[in-house]
N, C-alpha and C. Protein backbone atom coordinates (compact mmCIF):
# COMPACT_ATOMS: atom_id res chain seq x y z
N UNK A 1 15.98 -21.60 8.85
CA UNK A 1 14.81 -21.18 8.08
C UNK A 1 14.95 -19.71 7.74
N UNK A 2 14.60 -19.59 6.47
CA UNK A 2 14.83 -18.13 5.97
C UNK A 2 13.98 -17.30 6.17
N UNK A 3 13.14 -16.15 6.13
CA UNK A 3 12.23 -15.30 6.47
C UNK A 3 12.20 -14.49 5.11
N UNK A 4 12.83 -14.74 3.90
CA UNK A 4 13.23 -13.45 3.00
C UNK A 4 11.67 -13.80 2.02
N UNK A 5 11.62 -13.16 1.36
CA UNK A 5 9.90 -13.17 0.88
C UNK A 5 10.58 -13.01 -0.61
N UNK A 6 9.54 -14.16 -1.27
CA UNK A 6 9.93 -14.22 -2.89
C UNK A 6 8.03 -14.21 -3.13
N UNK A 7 7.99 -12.58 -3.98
CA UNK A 7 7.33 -12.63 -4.81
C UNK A 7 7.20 -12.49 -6.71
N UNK A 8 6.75 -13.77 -6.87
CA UNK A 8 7.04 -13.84 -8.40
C UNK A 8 5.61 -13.59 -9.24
N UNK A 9 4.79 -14.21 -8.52
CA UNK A 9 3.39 -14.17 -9.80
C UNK A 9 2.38 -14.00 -8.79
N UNK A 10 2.06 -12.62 -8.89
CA UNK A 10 0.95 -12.22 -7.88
C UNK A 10 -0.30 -12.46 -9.06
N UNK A 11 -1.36 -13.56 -8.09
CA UNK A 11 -2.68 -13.49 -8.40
C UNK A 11 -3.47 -12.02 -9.29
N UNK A 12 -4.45 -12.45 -10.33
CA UNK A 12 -4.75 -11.05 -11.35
C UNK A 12 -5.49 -10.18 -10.17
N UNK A 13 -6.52 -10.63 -9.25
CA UNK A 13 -6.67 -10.06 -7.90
C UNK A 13 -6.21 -9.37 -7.45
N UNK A 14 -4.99 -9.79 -6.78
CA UNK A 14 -4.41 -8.80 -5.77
C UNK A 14 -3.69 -7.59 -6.67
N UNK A 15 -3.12 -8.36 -7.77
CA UNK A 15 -2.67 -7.23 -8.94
C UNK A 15 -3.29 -5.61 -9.34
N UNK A 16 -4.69 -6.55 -9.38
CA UNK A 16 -5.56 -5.22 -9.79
C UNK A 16 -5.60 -3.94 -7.76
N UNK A 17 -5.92 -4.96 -7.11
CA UNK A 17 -5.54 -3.76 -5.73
C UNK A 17 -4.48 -3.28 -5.75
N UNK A 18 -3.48 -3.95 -5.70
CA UNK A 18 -1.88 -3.52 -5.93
C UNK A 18 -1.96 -2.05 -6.81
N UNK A 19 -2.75 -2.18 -8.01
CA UNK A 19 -2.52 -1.14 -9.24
C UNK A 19 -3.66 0.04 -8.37
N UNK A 20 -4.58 -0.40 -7.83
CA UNK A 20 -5.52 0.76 -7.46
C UNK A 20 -4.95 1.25 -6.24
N UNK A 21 -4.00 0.34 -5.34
CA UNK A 21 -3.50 1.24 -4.50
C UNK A 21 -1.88 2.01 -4.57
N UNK A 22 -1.65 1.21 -5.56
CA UNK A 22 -0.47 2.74 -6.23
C UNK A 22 -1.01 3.99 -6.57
N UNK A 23 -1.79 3.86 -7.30
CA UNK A 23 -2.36 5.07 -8.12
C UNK A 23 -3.45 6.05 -6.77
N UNK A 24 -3.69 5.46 -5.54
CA UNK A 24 -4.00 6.14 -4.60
C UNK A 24 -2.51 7.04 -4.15
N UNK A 25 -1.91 6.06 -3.92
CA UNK A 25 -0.65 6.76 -3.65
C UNK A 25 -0.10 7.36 -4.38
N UNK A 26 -0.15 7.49 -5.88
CA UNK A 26 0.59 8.55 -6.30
C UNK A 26 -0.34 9.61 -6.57
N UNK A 27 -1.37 9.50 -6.08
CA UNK A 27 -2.09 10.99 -6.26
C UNK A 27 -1.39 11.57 -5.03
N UNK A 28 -1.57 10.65 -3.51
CA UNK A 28 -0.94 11.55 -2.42
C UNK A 28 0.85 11.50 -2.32
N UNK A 29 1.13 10.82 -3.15
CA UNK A 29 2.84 11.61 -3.65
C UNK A 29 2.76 12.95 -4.51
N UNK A 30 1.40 13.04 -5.16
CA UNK A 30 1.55 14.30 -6.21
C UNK A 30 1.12 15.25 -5.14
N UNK A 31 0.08 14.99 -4.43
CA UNK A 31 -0.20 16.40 -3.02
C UNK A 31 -0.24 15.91 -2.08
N UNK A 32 0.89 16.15 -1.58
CA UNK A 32 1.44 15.80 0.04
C UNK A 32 0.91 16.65 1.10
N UNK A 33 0.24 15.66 2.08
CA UNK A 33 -0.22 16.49 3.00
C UNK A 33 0.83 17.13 3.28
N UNK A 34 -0.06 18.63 4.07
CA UNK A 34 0.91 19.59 4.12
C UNK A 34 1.07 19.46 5.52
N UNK A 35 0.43 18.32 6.45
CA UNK A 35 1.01 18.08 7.84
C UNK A 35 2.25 17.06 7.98
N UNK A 36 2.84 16.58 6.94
CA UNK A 36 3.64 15.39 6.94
C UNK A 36 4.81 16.18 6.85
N UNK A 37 5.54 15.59 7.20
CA UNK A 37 7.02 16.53 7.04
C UNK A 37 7.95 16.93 5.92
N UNK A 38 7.76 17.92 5.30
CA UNK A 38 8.37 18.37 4.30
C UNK A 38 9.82 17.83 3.82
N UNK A 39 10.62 17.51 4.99
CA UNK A 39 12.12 16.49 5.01
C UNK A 39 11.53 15.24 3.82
N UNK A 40 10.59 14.71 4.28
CA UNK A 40 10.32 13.69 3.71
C UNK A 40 10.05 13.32 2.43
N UNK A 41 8.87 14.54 2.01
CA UNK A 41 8.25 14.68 0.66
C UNK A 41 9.41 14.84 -0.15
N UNK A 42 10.53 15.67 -0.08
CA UNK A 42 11.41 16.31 -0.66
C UNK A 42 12.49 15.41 -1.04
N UNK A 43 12.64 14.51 -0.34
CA UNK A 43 13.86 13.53 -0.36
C UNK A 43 13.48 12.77 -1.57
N UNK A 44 14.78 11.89 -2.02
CA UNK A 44 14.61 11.52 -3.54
C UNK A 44 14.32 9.90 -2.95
N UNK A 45 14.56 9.71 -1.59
CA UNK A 45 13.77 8.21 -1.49
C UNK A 45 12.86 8.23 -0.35
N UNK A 46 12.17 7.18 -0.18
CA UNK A 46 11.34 6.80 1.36
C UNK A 46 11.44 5.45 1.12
N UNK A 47 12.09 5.11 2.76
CA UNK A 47 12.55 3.82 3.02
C UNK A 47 11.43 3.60 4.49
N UNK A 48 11.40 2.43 4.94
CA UNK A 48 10.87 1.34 5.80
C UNK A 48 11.86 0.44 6.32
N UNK A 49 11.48 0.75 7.89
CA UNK A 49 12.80 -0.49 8.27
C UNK A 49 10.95 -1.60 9.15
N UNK A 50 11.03 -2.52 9.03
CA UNK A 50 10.10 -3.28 9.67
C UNK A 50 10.23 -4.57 9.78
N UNK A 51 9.75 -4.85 11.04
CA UNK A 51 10.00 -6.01 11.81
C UNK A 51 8.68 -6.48 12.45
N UNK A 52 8.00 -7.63 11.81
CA UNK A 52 6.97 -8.33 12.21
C UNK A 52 6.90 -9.12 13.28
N UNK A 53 6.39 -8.69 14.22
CA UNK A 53 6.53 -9.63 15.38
C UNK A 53 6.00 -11.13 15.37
N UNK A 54 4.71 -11.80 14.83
CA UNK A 54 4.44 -12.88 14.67
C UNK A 54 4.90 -13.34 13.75
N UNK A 55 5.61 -13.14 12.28
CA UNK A 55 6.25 -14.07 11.17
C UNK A 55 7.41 -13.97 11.46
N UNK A 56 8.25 -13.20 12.57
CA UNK A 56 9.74 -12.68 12.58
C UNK A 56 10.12 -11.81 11.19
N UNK A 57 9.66 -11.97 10.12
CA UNK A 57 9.99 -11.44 8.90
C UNK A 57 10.36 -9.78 9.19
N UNK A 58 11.70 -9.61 8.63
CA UNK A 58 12.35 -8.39 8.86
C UNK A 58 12.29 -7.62 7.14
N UNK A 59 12.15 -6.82 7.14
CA UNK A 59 12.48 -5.59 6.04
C UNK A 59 12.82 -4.48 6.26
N UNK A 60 13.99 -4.09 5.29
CA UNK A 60 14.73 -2.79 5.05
C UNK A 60 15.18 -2.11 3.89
N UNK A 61 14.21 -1.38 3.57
CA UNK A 61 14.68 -0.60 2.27
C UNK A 61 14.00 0.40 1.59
N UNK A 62 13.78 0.42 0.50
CA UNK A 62 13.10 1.57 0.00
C UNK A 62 11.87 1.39 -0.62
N UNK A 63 10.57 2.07 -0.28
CA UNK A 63 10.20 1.94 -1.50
C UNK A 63 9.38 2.75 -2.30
N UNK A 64 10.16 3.96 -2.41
CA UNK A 64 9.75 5.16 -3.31
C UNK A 64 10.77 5.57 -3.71
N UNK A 65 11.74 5.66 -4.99
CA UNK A 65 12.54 6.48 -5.69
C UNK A 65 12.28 7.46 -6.77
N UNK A 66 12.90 8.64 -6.30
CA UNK A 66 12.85 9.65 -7.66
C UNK A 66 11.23 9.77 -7.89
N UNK A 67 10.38 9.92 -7.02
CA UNK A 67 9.18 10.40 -7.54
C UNK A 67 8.17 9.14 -8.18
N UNK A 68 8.45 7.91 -7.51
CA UNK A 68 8.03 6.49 -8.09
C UNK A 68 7.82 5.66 -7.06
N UNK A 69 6.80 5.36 -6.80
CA UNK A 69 6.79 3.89 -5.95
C UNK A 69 7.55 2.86 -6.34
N UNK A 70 7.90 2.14 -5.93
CA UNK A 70 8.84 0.26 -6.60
C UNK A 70 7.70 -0.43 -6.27
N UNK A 71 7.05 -0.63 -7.37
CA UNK A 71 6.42 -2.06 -7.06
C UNK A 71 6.55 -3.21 -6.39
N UNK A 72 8.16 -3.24 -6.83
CA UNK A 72 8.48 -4.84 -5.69
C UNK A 72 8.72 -4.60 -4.67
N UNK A 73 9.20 -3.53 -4.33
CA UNK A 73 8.97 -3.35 -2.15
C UNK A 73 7.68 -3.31 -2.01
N UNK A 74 6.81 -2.51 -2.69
CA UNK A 74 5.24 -2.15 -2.17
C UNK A 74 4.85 -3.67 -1.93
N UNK A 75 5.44 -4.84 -3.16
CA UNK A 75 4.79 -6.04 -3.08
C UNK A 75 5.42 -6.98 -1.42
N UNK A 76 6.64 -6.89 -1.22
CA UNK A 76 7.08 -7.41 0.05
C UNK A 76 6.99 -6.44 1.05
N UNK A 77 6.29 -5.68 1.13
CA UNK A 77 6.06 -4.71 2.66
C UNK A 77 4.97 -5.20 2.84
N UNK A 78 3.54 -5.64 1.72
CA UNK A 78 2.22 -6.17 1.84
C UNK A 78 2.45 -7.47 2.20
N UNK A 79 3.54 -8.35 1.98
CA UNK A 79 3.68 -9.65 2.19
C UNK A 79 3.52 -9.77 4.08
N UNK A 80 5.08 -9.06 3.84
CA UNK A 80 5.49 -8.38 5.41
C UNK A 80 4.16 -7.95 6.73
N UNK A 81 3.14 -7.50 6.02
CA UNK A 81 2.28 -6.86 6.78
C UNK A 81 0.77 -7.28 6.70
N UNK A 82 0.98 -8.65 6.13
CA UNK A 82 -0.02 -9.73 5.72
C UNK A 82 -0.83 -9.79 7.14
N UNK A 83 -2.22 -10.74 7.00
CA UNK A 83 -3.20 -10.93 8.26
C UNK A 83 -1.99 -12.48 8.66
N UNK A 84 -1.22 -12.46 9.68
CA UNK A 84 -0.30 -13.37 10.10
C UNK A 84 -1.51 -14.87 10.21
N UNK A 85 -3.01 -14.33 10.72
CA UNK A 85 -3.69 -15.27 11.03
C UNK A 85 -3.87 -16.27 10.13
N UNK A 86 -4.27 -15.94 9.18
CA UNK A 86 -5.15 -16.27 7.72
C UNK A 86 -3.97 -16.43 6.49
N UNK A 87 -2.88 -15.64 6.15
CA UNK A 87 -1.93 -15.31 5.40
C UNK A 87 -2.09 -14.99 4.48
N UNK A 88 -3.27 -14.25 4.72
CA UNK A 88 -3.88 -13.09 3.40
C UNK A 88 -2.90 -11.75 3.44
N UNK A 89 -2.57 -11.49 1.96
CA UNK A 89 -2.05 -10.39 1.84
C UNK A 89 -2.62 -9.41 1.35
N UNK A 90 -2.62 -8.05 1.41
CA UNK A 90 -3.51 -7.25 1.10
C UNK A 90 -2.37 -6.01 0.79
N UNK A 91 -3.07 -4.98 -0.24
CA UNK A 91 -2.16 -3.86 -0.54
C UNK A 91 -2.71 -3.05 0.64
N UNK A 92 -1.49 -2.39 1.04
CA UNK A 92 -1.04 -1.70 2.17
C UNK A 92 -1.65 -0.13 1.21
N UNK A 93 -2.02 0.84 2.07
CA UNK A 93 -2.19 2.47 1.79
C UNK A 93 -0.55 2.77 1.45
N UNK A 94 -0.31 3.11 -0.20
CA UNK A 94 1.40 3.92 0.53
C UNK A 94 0.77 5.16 1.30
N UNK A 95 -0.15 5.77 1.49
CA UNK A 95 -0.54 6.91 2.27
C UNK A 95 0.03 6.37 3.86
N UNK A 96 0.00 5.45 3.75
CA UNK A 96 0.26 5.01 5.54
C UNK A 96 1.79 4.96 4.94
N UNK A 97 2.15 4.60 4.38
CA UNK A 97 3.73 3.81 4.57
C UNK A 97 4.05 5.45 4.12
N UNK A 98 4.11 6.44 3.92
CA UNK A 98 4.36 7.52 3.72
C UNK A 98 4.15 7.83 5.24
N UNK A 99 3.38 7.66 5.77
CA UNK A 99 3.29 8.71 7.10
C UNK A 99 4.09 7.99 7.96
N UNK A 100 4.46 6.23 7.84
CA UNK A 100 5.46 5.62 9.02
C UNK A 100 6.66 6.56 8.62
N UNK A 101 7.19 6.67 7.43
CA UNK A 101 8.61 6.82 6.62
C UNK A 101 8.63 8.21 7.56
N UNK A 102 7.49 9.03 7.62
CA UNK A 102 7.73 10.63 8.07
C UNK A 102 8.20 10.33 9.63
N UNK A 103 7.53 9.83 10.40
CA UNK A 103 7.15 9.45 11.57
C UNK A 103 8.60 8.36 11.78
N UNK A 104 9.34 7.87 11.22
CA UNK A 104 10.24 7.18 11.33
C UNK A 104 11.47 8.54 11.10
N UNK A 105 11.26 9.03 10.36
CA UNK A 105 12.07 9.72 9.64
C UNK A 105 12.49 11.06 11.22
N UNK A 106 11.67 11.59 11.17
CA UNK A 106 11.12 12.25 12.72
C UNK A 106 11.80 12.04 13.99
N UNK A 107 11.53 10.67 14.53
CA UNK A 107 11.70 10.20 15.32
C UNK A 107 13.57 9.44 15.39
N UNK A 108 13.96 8.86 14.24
CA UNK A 108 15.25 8.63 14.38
C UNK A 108 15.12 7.59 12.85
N UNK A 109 15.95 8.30 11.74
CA UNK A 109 15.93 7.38 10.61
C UNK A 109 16.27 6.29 11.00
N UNK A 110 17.48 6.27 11.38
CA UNK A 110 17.80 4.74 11.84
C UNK A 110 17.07 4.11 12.27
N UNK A 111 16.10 3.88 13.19
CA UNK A 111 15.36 3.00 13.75
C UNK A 111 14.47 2.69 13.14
N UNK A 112 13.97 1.37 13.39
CA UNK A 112 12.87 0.49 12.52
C UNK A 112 11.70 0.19 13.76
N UNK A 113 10.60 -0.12 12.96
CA UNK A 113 9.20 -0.51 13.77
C UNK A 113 9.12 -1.61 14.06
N UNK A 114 8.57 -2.36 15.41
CA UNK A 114 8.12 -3.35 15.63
C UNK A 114 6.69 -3.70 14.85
N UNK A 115 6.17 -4.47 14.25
CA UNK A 115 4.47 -4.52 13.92
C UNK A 115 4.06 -5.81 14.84
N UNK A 116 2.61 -4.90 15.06
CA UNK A 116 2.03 -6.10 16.30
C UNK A 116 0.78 -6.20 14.78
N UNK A 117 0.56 -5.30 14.38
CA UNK A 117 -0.89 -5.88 13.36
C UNK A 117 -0.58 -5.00 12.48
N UNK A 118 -0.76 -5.48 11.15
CA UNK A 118 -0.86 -4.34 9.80
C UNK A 118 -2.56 -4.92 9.10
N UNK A 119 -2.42 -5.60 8.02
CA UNK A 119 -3.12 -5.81 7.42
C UNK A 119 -4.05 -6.81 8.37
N UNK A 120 -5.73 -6.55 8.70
CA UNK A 120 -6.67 -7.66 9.10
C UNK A 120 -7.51 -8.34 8.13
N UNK A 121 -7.68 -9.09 7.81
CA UNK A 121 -8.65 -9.92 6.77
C UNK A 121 -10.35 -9.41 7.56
N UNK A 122 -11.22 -9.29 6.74
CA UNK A 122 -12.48 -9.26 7.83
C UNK A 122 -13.14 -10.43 8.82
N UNK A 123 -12.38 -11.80 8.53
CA UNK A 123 -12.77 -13.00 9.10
C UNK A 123 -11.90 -12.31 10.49
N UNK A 124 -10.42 -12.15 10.23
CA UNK A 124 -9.92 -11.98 11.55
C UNK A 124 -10.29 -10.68 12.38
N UNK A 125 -10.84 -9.48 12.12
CA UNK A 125 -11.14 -8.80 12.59
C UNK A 125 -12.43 -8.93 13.29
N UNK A 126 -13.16 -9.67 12.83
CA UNK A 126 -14.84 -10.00 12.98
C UNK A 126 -14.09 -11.28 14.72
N UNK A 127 -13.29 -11.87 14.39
CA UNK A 127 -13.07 -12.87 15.56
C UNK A 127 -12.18 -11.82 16.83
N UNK A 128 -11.89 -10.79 16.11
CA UNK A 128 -10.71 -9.84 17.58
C UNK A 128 -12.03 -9.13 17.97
N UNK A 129 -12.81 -8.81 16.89
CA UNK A 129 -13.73 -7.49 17.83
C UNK A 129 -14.99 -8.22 18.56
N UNK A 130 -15.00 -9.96 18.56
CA UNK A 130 -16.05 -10.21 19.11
C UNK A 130 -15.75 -10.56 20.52
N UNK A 131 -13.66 -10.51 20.83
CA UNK A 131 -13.29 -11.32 22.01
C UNK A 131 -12.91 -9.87 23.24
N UNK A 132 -13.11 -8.26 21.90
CA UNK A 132 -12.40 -7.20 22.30
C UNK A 132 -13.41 -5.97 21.92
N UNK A 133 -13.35 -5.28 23.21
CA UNK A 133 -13.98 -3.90 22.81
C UNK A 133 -13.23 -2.76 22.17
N UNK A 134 -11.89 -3.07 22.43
CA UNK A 134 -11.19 -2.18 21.54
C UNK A 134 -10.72 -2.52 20.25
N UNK A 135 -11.41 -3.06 19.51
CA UNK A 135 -11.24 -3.50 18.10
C UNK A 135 -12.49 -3.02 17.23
N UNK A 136 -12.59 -2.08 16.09
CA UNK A 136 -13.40 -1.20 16.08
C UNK A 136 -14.29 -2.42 14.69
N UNK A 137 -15.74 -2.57 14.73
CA UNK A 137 -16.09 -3.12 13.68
C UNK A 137 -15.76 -2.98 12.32
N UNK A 138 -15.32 -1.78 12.08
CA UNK A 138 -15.26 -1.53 10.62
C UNK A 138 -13.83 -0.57 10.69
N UNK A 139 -12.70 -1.73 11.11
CA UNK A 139 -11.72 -1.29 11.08
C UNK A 139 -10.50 -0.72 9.68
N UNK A 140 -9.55 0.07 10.13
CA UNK A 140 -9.05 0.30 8.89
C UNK A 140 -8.07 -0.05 8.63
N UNK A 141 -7.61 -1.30 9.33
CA UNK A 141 -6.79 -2.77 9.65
C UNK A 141 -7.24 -3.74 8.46
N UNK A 142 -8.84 -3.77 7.82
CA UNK A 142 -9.24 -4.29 6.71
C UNK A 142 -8.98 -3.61 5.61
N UNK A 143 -8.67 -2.33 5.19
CA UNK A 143 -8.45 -2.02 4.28
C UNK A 143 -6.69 -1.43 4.16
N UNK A 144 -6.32 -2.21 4.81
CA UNK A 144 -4.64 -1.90 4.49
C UNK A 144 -4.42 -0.53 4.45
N UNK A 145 -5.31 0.42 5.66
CA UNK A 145 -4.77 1.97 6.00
C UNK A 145 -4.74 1.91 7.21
N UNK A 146 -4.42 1.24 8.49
CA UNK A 146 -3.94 1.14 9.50
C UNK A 146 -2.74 0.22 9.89
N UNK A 147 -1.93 0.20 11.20
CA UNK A 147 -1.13 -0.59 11.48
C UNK A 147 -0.93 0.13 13.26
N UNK A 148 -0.66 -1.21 14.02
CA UNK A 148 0.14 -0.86 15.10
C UNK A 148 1.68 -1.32 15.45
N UNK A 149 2.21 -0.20 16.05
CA UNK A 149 3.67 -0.39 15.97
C UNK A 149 3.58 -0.04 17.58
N UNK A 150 5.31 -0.22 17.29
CA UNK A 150 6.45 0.48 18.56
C UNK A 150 7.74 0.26 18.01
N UNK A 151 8.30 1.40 18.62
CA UNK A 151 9.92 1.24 17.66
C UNK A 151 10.49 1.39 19.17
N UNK A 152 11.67 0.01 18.80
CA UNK A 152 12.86 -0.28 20.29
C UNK A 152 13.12 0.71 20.15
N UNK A 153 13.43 1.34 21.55
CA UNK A 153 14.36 2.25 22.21
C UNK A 153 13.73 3.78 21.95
N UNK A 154 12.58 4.14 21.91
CA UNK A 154 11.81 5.18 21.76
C UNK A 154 10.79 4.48 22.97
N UNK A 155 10.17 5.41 23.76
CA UNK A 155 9.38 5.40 24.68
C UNK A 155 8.05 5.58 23.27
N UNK A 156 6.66 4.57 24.24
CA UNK A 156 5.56 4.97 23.44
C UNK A 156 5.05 6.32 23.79
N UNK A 157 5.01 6.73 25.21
CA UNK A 157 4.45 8.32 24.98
C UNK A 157 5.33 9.14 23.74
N UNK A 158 6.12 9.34 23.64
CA UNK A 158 6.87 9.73 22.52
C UNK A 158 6.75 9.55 21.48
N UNK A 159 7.07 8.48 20.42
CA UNK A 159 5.85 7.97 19.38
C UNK A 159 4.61 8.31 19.30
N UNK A 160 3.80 7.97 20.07
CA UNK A 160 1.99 9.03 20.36
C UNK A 160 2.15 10.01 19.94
N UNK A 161 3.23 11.01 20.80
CA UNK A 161 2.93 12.39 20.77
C UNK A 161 3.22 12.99 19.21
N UNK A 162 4.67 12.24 18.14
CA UNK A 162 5.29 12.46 17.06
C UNK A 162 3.75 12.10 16.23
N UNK A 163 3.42 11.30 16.19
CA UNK A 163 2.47 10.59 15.40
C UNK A 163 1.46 11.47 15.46
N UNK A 164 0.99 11.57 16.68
CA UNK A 164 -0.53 13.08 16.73
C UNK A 164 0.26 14.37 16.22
N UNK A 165 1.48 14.95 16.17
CA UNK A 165 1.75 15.95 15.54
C UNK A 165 1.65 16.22 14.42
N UNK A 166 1.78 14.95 13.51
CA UNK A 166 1.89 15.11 12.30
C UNK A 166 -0.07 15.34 11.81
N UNK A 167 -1.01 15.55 12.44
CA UNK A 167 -1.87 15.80 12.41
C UNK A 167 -2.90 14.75 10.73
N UNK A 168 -2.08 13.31 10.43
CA UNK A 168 -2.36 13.21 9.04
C UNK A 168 -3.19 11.87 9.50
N UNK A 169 -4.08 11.41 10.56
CA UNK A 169 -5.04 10.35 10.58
C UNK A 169 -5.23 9.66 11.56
N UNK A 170 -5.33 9.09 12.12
CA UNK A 170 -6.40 8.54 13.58
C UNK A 170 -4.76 8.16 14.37
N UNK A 171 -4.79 8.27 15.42
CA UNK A 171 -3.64 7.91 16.46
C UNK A 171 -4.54 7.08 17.84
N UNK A 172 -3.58 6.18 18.29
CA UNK A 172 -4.26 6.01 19.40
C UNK A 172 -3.01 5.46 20.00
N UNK A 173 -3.53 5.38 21.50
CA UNK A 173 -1.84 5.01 22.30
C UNK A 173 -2.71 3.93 22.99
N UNK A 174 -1.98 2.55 23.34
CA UNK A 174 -1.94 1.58 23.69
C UNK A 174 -1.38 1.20 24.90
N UNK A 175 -1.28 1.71 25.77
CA UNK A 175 -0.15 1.33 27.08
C UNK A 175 0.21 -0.03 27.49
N UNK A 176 -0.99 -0.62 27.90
CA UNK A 176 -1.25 -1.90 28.46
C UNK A 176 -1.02 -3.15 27.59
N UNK A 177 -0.87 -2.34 26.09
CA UNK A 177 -0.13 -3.38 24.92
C UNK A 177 1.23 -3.33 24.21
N UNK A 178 1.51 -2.25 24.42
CA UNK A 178 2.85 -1.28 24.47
C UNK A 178 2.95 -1.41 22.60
N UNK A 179 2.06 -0.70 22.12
CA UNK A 179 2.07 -0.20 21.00
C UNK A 179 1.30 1.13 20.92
N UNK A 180 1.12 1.46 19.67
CA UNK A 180 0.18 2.38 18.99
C UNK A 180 -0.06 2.33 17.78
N UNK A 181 -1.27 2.70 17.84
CA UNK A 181 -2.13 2.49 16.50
C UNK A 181 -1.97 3.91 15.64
N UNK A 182 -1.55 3.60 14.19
CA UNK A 182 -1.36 4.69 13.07
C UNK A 182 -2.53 4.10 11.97
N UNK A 183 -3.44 5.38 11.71
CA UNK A 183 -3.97 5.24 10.27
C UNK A 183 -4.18 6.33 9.31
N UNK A 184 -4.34 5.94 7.91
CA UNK A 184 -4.93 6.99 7.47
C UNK A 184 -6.59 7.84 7.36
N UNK A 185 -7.00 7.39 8.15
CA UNK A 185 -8.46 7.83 7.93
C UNK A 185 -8.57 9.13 8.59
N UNK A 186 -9.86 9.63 9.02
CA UNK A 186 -9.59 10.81 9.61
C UNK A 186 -9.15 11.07 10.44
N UNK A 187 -8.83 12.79 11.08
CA UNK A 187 -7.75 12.70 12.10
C UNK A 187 -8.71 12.69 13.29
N UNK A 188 -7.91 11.91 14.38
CA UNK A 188 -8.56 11.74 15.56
C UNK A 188 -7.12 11.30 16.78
N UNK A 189 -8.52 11.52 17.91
CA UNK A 189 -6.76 10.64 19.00
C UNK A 189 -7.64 9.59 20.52
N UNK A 190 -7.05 8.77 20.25
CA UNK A 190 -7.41 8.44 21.92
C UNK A 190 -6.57 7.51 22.97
């Protein structure tokens, strides 16, 4: 069984998010936070290595050239980072996939992320935060600007600490789940 993701005719729906969340992102490709790492902004690509833990679905590649998002990675990283529950796909923040790329970039290009959760549908979030106190009601897991990771062979205190440096949106460390949570919303830590 293959895992490779064929997108051909995205719904006029998701199209129109797709288009409103490029154009978020290329405002923050045009002004880059100035906490994100300058290596990054500067480079003529930003790549994603990611590895979904519940679909197995693996991705590696780029998807910003020369000052441009690629539509068709943005479209299979959202596939990639779908509610696994439901198999709703949702456009991802590139503001987030900009801050993994830094935060990857940082930490060891080579290495790729584990994902325990990217994108939540509000049905599935409404069923985690009623079984969990640490699942926030009005998470930013529903709007495709959060995700939790861990990247093999990096300790999570380490990750935490790279991720809160970059000072660019909510961090939280996970021990007892052996991830951490990255978003773009405001900055915070716990």
């Amino acid at each position: 069984m293959s895992n490779e993701i064929d997108l051909t005719e995205p719904d006029c729906a998701g199209r129109r998010q797709f288009l409103r969340a490029s154009v978020a992102g290329a405002v923050l490709a045009a002004a880059p936070l100035s906490t994100i790492s300058t290596t990054v902004w500067a480079a003529s690509e930003r790549r994603l290595t990611l590895h979904n833990l519940h679909t197995g679905e693996r991705i590696s590649q780029p998807y910003w050239m020369q000052g441009n998002y690629l539509p068709d990675s943005l479209a299979q990283i959202n596939t990639v980072l779908r509610d696994h529950r439901s198999g709703e796909v949702y456009p991802i923040d590139p503001g987030l996939l900009d801050l993994l790329s830094a935060l990857q970039n940082q930490i060891g290009p080579g290495k790729g992320y584990e994902v325990i959760s990217g994108y939540r549908s509000p049905a599935t979030n409404a069923k985690l935060q009623s079984r969990s106190s640490g699942v926030a009601k009005r998470s930013l897991h529903m709007q495709g600007k959060a995700i939790d990771i861990r990247m093999p062979g990096t300790q999570l205190a380490q990750l935490h600490r790279a991720a809160k440096g970059m000072k660019a949106g909510g961090v939280g460390l996970y021990t007892g789940s052996n991830f951490i949570h990255v978003d773009t919303g405001r900055v915070r830590y716990w």
